[in-house]
C-alpha atoms as a PDB file:
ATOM      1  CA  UNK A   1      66.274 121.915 153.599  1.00  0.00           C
ATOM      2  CA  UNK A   2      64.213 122.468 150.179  1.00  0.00           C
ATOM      3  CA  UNK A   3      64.965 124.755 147.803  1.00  0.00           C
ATOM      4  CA  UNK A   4      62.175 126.840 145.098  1.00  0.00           C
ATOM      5  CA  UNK A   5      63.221 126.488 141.419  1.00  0.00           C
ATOM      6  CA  UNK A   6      63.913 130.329 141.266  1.00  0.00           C
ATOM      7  CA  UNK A   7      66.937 129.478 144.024  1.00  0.00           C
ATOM      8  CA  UNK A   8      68.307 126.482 142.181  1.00  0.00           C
ATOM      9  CA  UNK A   9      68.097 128.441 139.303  1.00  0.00           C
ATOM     10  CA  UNK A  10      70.588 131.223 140.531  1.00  0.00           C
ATOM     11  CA  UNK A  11      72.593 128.536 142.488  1.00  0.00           C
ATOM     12  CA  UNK A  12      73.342 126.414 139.137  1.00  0.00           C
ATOM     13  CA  UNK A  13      73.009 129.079 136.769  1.00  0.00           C
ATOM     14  CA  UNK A  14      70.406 127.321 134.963  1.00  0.00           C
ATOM     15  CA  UNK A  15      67.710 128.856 133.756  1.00  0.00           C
ATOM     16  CA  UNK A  16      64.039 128.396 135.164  1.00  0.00           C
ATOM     17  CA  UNK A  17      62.542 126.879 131.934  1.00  0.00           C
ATOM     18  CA  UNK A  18      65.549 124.483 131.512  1.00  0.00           C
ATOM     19  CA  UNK A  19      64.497 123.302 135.235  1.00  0.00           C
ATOM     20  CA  UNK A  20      60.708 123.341 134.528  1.00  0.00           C
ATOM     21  CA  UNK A  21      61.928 121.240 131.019  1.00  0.00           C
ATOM     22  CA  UNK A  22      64.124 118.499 133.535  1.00  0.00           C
ATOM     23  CA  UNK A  23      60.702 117.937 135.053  1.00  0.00           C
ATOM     24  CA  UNK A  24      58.464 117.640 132.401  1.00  0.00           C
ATOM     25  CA  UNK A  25      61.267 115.417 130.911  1.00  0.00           C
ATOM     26  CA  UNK A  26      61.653 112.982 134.087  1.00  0.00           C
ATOM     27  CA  UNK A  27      65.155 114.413 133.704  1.00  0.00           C
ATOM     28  CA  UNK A  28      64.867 116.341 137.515  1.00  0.00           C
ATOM     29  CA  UNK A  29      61.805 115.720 139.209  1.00  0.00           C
ATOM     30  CA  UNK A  30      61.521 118.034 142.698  1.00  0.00           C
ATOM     31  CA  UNK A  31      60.929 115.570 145.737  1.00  0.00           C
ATOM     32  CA  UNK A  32      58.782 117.615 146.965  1.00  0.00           C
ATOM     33  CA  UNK A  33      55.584 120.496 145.775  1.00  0.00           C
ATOM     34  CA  UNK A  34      54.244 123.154 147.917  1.00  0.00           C
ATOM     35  CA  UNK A  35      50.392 123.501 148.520  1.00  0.00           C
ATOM     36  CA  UNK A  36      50.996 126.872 146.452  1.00  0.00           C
ATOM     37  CA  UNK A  37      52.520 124.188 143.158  1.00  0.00           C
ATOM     38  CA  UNK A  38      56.131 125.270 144.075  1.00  0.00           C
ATOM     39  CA  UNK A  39      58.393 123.047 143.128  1.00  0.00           C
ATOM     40  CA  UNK A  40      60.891 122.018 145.936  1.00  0.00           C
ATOM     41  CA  UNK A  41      64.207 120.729 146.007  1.00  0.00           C
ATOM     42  CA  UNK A  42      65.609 118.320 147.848  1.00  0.00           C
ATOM     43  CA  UNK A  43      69.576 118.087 148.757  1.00  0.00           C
ATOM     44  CA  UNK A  44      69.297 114.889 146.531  1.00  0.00           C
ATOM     45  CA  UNK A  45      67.557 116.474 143.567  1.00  0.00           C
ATOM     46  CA  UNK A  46      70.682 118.883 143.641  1.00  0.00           C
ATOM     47  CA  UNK A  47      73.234 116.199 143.404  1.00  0.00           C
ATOM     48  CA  UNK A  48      71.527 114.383 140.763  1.00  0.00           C
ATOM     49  CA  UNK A  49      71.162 118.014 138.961  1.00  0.00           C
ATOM     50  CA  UNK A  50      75.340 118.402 139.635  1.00  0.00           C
ATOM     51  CA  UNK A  51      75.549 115.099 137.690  1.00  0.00           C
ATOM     52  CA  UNK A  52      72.904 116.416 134.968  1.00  0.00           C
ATOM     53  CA  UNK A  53      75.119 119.516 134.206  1.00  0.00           C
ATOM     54  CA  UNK A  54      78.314 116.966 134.408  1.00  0.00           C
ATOM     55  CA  UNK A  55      77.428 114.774 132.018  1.00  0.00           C
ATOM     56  CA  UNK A  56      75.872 117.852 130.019  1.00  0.00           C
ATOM     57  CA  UNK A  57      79.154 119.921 129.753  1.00  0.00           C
ATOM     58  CA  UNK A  58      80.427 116.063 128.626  1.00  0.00           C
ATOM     59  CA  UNK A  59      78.304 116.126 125.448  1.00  0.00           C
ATOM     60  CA  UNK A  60      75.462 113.366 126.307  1.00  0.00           C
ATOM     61  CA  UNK A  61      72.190 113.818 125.415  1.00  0.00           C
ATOM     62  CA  UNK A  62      69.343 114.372 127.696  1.00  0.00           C
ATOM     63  CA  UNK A  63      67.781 110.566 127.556  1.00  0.00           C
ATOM     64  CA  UNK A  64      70.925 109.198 127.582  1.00  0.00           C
ATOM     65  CA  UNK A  65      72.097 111.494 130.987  1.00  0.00           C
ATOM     66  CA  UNK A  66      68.104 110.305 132.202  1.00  0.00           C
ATOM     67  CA  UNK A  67      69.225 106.962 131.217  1.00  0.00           C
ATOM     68  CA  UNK A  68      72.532 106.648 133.148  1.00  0.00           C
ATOM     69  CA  UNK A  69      70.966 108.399 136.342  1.00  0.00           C
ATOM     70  CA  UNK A  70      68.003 106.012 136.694  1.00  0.00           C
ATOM     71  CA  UNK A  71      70.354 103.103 136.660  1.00  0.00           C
ATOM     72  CA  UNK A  72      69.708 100.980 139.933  1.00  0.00           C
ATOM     73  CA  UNK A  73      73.703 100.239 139.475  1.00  0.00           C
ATOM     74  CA  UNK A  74      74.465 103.999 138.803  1.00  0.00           C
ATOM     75  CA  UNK A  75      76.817 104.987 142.090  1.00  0.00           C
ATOM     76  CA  UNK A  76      77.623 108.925 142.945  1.00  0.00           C
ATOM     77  CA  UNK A  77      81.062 108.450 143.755  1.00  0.00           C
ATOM     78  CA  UNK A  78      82.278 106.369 141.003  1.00  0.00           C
ATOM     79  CA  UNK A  79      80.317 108.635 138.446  1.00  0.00           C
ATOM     80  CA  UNK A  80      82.405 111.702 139.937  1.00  0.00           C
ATOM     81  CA  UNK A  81      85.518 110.357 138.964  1.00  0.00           C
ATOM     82  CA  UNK A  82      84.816 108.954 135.698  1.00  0.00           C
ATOM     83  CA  UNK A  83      83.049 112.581 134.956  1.00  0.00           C
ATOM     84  CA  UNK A  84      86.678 113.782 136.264  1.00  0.00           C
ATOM     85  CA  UNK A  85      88.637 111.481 133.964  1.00  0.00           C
ATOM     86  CA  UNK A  86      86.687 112.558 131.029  1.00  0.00           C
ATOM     87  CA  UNK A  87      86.899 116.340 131.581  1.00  0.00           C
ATOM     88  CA  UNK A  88      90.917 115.959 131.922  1.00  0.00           C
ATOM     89  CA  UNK A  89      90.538 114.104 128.518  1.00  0.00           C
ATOM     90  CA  UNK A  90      88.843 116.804 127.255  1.00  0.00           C
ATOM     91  CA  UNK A  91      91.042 119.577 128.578  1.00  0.00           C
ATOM     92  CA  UNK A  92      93.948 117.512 127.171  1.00  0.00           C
ATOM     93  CA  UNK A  93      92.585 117.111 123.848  1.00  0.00           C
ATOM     94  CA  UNK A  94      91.473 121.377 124.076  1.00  0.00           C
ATOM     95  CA  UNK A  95      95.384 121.995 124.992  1.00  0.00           C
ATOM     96  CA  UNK A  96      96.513 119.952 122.185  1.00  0.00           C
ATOM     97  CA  UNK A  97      94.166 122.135 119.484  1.00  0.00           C
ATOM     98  CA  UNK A  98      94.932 125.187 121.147  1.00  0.00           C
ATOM     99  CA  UNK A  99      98.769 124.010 120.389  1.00  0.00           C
ATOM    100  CA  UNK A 100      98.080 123.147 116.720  1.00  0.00           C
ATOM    101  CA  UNK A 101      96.969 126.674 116.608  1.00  0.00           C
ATOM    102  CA  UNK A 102      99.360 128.291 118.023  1.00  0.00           C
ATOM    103  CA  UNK A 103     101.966 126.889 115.803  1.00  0.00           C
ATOM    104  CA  UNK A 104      99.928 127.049 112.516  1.00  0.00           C
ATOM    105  CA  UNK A 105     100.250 131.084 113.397  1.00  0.00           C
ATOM    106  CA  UNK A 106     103.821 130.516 113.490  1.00  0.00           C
ATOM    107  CA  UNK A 107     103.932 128.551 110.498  1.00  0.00           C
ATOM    108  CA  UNK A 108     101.826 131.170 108.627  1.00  0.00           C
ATOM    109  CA  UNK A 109     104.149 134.144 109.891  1.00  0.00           C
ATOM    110  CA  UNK A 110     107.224 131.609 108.122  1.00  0.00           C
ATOM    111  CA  UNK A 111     108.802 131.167 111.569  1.00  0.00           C
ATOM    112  CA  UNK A 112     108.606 127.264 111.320  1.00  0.00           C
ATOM    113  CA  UNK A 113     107.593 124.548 109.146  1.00  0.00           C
ATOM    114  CA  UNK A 114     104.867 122.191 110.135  1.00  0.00           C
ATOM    115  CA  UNK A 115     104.714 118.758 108.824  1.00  0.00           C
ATOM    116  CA  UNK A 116     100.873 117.498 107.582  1.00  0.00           C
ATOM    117  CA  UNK A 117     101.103 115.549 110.906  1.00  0.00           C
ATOM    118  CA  UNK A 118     101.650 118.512 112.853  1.00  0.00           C
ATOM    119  CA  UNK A 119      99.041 120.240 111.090  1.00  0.00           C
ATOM    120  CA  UNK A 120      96.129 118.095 112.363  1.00  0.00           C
ATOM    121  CA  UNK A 121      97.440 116.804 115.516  1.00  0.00           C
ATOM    122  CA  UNK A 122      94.732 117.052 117.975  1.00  0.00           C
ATOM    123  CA  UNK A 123      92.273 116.404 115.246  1.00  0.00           C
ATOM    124  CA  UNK A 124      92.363 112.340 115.498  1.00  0.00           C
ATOM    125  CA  UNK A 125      91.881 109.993 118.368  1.00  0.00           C
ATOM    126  CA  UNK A 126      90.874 112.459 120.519  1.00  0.00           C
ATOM    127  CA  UNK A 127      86.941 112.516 119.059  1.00  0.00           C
ATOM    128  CA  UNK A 128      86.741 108.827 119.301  1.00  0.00           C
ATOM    129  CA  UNK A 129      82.711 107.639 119.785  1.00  0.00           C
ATOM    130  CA  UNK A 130      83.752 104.498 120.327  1.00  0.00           C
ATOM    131  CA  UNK A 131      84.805 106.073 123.640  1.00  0.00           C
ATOM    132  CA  UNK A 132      81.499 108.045 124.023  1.00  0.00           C
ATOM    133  CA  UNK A 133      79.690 104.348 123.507  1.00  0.00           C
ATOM    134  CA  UNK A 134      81.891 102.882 126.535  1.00  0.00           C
ATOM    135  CA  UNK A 135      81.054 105.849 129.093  1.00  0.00           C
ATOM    136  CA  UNK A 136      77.730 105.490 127.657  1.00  0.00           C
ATOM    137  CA  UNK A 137      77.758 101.922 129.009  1.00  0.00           C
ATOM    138  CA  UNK A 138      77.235 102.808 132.569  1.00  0.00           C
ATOM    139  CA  UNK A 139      78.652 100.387 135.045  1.00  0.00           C
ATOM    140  CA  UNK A 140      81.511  98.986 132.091  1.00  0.00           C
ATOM    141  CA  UNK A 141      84.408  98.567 134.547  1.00  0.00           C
ATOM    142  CA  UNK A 142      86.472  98.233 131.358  1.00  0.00           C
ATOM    143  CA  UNK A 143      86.090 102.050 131.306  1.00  0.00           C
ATOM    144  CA  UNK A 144      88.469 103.144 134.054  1.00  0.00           C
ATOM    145  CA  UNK A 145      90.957 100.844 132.550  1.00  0.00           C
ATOM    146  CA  UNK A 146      91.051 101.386 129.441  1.00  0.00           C
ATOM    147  CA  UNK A 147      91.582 105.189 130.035  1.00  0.00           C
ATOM    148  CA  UNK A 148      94.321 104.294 132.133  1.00  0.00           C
ATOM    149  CA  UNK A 149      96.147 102.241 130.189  1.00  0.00           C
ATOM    150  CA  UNK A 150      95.781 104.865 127.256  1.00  0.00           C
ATOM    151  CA  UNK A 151      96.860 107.631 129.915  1.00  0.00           C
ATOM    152  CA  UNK A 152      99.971 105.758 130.608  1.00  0.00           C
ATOM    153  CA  UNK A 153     100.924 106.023 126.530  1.00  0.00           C
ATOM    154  CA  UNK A 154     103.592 108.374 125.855  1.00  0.00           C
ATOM    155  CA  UNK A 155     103.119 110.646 122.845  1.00  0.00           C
ATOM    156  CA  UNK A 156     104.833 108.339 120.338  1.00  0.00           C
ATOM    157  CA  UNK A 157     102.751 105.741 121.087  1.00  0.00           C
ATOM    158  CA  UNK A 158      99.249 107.412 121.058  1.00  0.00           C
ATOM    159  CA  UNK A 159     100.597 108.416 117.437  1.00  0.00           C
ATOM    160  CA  UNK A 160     101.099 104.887 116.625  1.00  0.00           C
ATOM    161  CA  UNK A 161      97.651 103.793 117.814  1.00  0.00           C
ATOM    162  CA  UNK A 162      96.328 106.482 115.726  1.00  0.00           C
ATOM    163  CA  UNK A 163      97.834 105.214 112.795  1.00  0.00           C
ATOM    164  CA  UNK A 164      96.588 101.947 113.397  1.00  0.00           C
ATOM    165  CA  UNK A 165      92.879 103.464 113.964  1.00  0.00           C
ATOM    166  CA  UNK A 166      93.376 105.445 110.803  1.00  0.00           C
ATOM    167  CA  UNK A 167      94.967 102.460 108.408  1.00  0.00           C
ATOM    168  CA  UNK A 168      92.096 100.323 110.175  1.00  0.00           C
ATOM    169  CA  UNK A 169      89.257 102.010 108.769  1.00  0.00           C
ATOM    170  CA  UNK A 170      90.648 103.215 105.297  1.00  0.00           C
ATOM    171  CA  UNK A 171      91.466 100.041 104.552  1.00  0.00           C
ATOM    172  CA  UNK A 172      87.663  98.930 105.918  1.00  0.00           C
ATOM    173  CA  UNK A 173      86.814 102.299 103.718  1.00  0.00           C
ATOM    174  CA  UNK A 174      88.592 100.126 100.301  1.00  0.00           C
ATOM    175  CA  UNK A 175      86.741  96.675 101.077  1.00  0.00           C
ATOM    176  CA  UNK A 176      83.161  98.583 101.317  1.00  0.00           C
ATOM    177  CA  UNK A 177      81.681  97.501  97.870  1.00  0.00           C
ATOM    178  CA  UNK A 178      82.433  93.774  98.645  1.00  0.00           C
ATOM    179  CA  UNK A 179      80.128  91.617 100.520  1.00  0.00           C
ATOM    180  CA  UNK A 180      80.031  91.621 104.201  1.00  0.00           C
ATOM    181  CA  UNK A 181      80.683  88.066 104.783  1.00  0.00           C
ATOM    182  CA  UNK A 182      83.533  87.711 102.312  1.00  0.00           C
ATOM    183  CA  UNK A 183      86.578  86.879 103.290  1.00  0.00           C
ATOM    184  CA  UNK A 184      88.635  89.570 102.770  1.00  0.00           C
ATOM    185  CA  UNK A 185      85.974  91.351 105.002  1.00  0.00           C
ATOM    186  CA  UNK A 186      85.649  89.484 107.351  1.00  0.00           C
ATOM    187  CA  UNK A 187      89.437  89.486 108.171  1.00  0.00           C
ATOM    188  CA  UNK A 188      89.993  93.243 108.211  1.00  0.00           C
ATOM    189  CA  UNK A 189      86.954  93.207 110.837  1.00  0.00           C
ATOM    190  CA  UNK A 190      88.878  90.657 112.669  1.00  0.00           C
ATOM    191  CA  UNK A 191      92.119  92.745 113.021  1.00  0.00           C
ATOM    192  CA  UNK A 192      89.382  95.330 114.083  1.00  0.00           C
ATOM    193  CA  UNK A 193      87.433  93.333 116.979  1.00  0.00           C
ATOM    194  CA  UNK A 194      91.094  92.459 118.011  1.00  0.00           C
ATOM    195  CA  UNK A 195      92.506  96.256 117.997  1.00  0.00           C
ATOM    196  CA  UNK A 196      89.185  97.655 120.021  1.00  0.00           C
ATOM    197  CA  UNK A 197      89.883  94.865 122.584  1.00  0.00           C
ATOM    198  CA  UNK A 198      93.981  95.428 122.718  1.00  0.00           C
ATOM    199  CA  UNK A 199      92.783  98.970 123.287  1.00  0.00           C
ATOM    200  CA  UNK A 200      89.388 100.055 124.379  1.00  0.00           C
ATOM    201  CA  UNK A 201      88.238  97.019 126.601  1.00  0.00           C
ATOM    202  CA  UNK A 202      87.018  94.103 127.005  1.00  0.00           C
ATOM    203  CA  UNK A 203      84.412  93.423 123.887  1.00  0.00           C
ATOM    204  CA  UNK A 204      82.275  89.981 123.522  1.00  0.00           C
ATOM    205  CA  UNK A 205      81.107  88.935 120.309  1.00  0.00           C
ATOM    206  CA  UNK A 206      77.370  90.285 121.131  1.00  0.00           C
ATOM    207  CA  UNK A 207      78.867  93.623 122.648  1.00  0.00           C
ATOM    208  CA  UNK A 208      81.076  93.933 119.300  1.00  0.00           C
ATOM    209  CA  UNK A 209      77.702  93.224 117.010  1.00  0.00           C
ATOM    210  CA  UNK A 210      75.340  95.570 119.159  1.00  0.00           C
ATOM    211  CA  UNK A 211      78.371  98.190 118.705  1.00  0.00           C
ATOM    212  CA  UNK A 212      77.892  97.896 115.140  1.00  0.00           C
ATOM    213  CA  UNK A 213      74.537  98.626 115.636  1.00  0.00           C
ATOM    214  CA  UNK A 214      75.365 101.689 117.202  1.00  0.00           C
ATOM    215  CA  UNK A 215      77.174 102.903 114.216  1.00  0.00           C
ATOM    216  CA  UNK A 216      74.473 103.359 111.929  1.00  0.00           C
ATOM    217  CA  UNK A 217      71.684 103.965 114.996  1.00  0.00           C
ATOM    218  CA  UNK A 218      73.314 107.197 116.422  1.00  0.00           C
ATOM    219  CA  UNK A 219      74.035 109.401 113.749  1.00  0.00           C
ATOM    220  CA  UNK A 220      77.145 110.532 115.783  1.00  0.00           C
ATOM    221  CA  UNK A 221      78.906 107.430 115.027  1.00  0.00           C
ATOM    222  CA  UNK A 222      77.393 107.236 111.306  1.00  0.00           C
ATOM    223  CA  UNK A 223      78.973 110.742 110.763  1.00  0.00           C
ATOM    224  CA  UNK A 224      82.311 109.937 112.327  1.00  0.00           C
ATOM    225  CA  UNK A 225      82.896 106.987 110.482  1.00  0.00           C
ATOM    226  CA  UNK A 226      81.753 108.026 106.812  1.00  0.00           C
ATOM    227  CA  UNK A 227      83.838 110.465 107.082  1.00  0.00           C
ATOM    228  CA  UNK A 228      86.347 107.248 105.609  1.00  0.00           C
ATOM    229  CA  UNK A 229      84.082 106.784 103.172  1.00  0.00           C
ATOM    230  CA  UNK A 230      80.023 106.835 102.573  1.00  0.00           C
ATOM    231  CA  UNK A 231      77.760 104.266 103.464  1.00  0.00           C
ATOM    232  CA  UNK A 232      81.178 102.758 105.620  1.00  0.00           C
ATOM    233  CA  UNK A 233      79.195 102.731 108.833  1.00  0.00           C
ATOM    234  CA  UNK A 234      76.372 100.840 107.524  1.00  0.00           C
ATOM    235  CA  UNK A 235      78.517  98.325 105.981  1.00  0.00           C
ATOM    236  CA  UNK A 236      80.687  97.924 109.206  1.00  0.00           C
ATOM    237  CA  UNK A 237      77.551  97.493 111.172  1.00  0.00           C
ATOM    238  CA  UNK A 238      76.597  94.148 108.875  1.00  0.00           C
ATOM    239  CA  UNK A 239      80.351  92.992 108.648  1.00  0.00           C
ATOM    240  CA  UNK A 240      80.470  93.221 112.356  1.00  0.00           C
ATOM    241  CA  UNK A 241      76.597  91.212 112.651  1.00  0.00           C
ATOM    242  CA  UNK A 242      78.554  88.186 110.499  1.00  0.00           C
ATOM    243  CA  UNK A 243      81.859  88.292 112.638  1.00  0.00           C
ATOM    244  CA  UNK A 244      80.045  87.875 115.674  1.00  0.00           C
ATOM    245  CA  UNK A 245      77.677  85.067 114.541  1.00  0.00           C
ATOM    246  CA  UNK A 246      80.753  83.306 113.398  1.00  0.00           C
ATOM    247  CA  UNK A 247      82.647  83.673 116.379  1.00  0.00           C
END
């Protein structure tokens, strides 16, 4: 049974011109059009739109959700449950903000004391792109288990890897105005390639160089990183290039 735009509209709570956009786009393209130019959909054009809205909520970009969904390897089911696994990830990181404030209204009323760790827990790890780049890479089977094995890390331990991820790229920040191939470099980006694959998959050295790429291509990465320092993401991306030629 089809549906007009004006019902999917009301039945997604999507506007009409955000639909008519999804088709202009590629994005959602009706199976069907009336002899009148309705636009008709399908009970597949609804379930691709439930994965549109999915990955939306998520934070991906249009061309990228476009990208994912036109994927002859992209599968329904297994997309569900990584969409599943990220939204608990992000309602655990939301709970863990929402508990930063709560207790930074305590501190402020003098009840407690917060340490400058407490202060900005929730703040780190959390916003990772590296983790956006991995969902990005649909099909990755590292995905699934690298969330699990981070899932299964008590709270200690996620603060340790966060340390690690912080000291990592401060110390990457310090080495920025050498040259990318020098030594010193190119063994900080070492200890790197081996934390991301300890930690966040499985990583070749091709997959490690085109993720350096990333970092100065998408400016989401760019801004993440120089937050350690300016001009670090560009300078990663061309330590990374050498590394991988090396290896």
């Amino acid at each position: 049974m089809t549906m007009k735009v004006k019902d999917v509209s009301e039945l997604a709570r999507v506007s009409v011109r955000t639909l008519h956009h999804y088709d202009e786009i590629g994005l959602l393209v009706p199976d069907e059009v009336s002899d009148a130019g309705y636009r008709l959909y399908s009970d597949a054009n609804l379930e691709r739109l439930q994965h549109i809205l999915f990955f939306k909520e998520l934070g991906f970009p249009l061309k990228e959700i476009k990208t994912m969904l036109d994927n002859p390897s992209f599968d329904r089911e297994e997309a569900l449950r990584l969409q599943r696994n990220m939204l608990v990830e992000k309602r655990r990181h939301l709970d863990s903000m929402i508990d930063t404030i709560e207790r930074t209204i305590q501190s402020t009323k003098g009840e407690i004391q917060l340490t400058k760790h407490e202060q900005f827990k929730g703040f780190h790890f959390d916003k990772d792109p590296y983790e956006q780049e991995a969902r990005a890479r649909w099909g990755d089977q590292s995905v699934d288990a690298s969330k699990d094995k981070l899932g299964r890390l008590n709270e200690k331990e996620q603060d340790e890897l966060s340390t690690q991820w912080d000291a990592l790229f401060k110390k990457l920040a310090e080495l920025r105005d050498e040259a990318p191939d020098s030594e010193d470099v190119q063994a900080t980006i070492g200890e790197w390639y081996t934390f991301l694959n300890a930690n966040f998959g499985n990583y070749s050295p091709e997959a490690f160089a085109g993720l350096g790429q990333l970092y100065v291509a998408d400016e989401r990465f760019t801004e993440n990183i120089d937050q350690y320092g300016t001009g670090l993401a560009q300078f990663m991306s061309e330590a990374m290039a050498v590394f991988a030629k090396k290896q």
